[in-house]
N, C-alpha and C. Protein backbone atom coordinates (compact mmCIF):
# COMPACT_ATOMS: atom_id res chain seq x y z
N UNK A 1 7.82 -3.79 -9.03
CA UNK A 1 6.69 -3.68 -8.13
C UNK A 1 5.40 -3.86 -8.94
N UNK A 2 4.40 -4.71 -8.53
CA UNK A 2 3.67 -4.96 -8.87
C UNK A 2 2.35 -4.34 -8.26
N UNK A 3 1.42 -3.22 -8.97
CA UNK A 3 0.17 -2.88 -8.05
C UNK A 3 -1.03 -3.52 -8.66
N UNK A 4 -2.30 -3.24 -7.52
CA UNK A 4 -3.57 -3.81 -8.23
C UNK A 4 -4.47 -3.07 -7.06
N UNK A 5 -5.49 -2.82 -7.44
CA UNK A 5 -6.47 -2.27 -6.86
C UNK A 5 -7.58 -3.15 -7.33
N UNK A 6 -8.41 -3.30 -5.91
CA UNK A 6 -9.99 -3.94 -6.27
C UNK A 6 -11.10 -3.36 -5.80
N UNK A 7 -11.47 -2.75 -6.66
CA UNK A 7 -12.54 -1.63 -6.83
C UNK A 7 -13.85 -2.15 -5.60
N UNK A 8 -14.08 -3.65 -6.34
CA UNK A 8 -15.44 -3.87 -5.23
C UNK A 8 -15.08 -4.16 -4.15
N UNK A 9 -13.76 -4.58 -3.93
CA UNK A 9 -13.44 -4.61 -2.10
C UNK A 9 -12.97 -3.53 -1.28
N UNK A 10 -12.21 -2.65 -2.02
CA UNK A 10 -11.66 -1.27 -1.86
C UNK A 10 -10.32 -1.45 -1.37
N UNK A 11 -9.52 -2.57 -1.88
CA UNK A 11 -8.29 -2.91 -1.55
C UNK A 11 -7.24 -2.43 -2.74
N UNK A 12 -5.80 -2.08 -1.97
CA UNK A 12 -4.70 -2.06 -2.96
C UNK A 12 -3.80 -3.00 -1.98
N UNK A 13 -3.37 -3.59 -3.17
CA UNK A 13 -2.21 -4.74 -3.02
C UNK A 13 -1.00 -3.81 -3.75
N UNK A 14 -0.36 -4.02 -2.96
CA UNK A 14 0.98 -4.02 -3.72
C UNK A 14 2.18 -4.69 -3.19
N UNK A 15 2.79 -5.07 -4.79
CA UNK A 15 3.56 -6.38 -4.20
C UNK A 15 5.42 -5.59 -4.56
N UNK A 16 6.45 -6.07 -3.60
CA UNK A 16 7.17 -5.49 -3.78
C UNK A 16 8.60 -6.75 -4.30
N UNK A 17 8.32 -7.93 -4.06
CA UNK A 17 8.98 -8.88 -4.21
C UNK A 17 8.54 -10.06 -4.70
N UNK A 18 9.34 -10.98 -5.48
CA UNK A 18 8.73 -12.50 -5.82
C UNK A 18 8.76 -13.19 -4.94
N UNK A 19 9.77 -12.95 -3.84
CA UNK A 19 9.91 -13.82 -2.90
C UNK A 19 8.44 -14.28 -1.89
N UNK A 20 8.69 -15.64 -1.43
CA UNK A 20 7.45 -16.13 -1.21
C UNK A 20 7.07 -15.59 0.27
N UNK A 21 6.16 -15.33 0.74
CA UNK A 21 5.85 -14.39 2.23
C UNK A 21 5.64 -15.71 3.27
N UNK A 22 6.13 -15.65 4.33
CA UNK A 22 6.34 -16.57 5.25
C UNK A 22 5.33 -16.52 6.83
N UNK A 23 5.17 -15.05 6.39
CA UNK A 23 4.59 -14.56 7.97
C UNK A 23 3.87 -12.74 7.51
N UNK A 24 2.74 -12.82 8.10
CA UNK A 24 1.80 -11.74 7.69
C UNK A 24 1.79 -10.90 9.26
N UNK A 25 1.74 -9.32 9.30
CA UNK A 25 1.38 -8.76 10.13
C UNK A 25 0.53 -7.57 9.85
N UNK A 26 -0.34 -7.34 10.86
CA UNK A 26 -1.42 -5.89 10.77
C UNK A 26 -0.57 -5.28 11.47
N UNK A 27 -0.39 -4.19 10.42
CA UNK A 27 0.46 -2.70 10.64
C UNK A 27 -0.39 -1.93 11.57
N UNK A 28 -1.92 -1.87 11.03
CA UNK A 28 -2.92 -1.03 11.60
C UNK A 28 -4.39 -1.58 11.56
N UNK A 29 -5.32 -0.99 10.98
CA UNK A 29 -6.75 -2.20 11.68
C UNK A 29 -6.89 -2.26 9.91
N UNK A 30 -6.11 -1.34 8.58
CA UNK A 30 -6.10 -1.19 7.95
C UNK A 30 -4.92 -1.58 7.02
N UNK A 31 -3.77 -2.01 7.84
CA UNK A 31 -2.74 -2.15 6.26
C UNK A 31 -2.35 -3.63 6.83
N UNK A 32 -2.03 -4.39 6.12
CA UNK A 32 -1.54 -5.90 6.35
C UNK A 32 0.20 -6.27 5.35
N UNK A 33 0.64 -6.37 5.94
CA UNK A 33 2.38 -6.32 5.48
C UNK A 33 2.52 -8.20 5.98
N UNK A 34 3.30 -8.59 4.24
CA UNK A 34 3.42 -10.17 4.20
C UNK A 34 5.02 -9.74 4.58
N UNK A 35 5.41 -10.91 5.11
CA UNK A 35 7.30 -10.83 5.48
C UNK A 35 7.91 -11.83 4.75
N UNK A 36 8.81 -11.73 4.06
CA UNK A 36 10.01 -12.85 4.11
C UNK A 36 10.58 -13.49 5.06
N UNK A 37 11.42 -14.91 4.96
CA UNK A 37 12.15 -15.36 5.72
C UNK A 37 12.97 -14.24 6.83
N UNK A 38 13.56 -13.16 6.02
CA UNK A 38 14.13 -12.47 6.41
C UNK A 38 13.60 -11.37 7.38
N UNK A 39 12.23 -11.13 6.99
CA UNK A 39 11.99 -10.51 8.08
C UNK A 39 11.49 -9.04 7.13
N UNK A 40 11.91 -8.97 5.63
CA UNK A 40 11.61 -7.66 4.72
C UNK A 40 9.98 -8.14 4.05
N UNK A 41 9.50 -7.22 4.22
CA UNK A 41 8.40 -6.71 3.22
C UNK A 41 8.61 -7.12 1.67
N UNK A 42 7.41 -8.09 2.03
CA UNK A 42 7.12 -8.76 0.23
C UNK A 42 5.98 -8.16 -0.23
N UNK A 43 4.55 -7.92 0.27
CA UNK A 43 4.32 -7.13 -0.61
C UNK A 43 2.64 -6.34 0.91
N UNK A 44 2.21 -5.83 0.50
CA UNK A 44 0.85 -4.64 1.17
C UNK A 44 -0.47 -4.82 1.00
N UNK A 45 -1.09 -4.88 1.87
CA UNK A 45 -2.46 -5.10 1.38
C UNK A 45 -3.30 -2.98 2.25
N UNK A 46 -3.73 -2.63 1.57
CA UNK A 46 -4.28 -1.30 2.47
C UNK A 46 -5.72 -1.69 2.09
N UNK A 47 -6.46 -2.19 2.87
CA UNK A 47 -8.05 -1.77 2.58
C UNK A 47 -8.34 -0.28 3.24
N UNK A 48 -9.68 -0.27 2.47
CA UNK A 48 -10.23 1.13 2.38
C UNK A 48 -9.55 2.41 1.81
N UNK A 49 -9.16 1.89 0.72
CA UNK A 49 -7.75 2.37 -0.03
C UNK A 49 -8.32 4.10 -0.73
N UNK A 50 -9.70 3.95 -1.03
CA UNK A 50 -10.09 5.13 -1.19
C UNK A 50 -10.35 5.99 -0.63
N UNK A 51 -10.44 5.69 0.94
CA UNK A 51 -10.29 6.89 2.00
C UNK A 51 -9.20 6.82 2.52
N UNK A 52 -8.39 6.54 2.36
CA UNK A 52 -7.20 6.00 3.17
C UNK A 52 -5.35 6.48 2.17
N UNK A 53 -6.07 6.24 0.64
CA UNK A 53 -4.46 6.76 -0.09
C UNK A 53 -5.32 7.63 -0.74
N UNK A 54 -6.22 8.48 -1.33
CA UNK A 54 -6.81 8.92 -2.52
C UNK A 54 -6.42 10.30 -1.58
N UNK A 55 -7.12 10.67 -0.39
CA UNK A 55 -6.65 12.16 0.35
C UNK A 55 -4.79 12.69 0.44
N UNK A 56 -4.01 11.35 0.77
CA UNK A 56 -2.63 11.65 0.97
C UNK A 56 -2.30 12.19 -0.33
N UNK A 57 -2.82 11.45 -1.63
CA UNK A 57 -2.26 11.37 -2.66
C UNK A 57 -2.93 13.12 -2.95
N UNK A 58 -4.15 13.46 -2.81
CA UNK A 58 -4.33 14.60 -3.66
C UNK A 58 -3.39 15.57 -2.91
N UNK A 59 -3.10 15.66 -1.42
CA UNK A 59 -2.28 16.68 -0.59
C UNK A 59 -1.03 16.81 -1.27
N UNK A 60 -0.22 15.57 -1.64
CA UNK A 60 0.78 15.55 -2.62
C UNK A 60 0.67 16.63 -3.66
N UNK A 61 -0.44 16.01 -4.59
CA UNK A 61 -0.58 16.89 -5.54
C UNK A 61 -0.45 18.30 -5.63
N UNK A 62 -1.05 18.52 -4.37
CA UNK A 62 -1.61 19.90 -4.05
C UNK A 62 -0.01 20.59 -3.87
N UNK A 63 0.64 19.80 -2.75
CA UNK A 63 2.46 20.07 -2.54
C UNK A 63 3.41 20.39 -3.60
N UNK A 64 3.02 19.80 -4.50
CA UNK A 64 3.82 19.34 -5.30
C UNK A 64 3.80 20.67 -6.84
N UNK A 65 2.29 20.84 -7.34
CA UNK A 65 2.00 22.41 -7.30
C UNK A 65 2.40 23.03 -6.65
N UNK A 66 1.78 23.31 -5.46
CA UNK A 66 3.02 25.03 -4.81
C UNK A 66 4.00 25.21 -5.30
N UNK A 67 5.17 23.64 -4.95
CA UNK A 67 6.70 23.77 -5.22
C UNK A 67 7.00 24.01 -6.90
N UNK A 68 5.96 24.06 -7.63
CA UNK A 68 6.57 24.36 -9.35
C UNK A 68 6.26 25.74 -9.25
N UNK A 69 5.11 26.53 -9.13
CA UNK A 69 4.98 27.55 -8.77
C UNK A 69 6.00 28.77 -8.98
């Protein structure tokens, strides 16, 4: 898996396959998912990635503390 973040657009890509993407869909007004022939997830686009993964990710954190605790 391949990630990348672009700071001045506020996008994360992440790519999950080499395979070449055939057909693109909006998941939400925010995540964009490329398809294979097949119909599987090649790779993610999430804009507004800093309001959007940075909160899930700290709640994790936060989860993830308690449970060592």
């Amino acid at each position: 898996m391949i990630v990348r973040y672009d700071r001045k657009a506020d996008i994360l890509y992440l790519r999950f396959s080499e395979e070449k993407p055939v057909d693109t869909e909006m998941v939400d007004d925010d995540v964009v998912v490329a398809l294979s022939r097949k119909g599987e997830i090649v790779s993610m686009e999430i804009w507004r990635a800093k309001e959007l993964i940075l909160p899930a990710f700290l709640r994790y954190l936060r989860e993830i503390k308690e449970v060592v605790k």
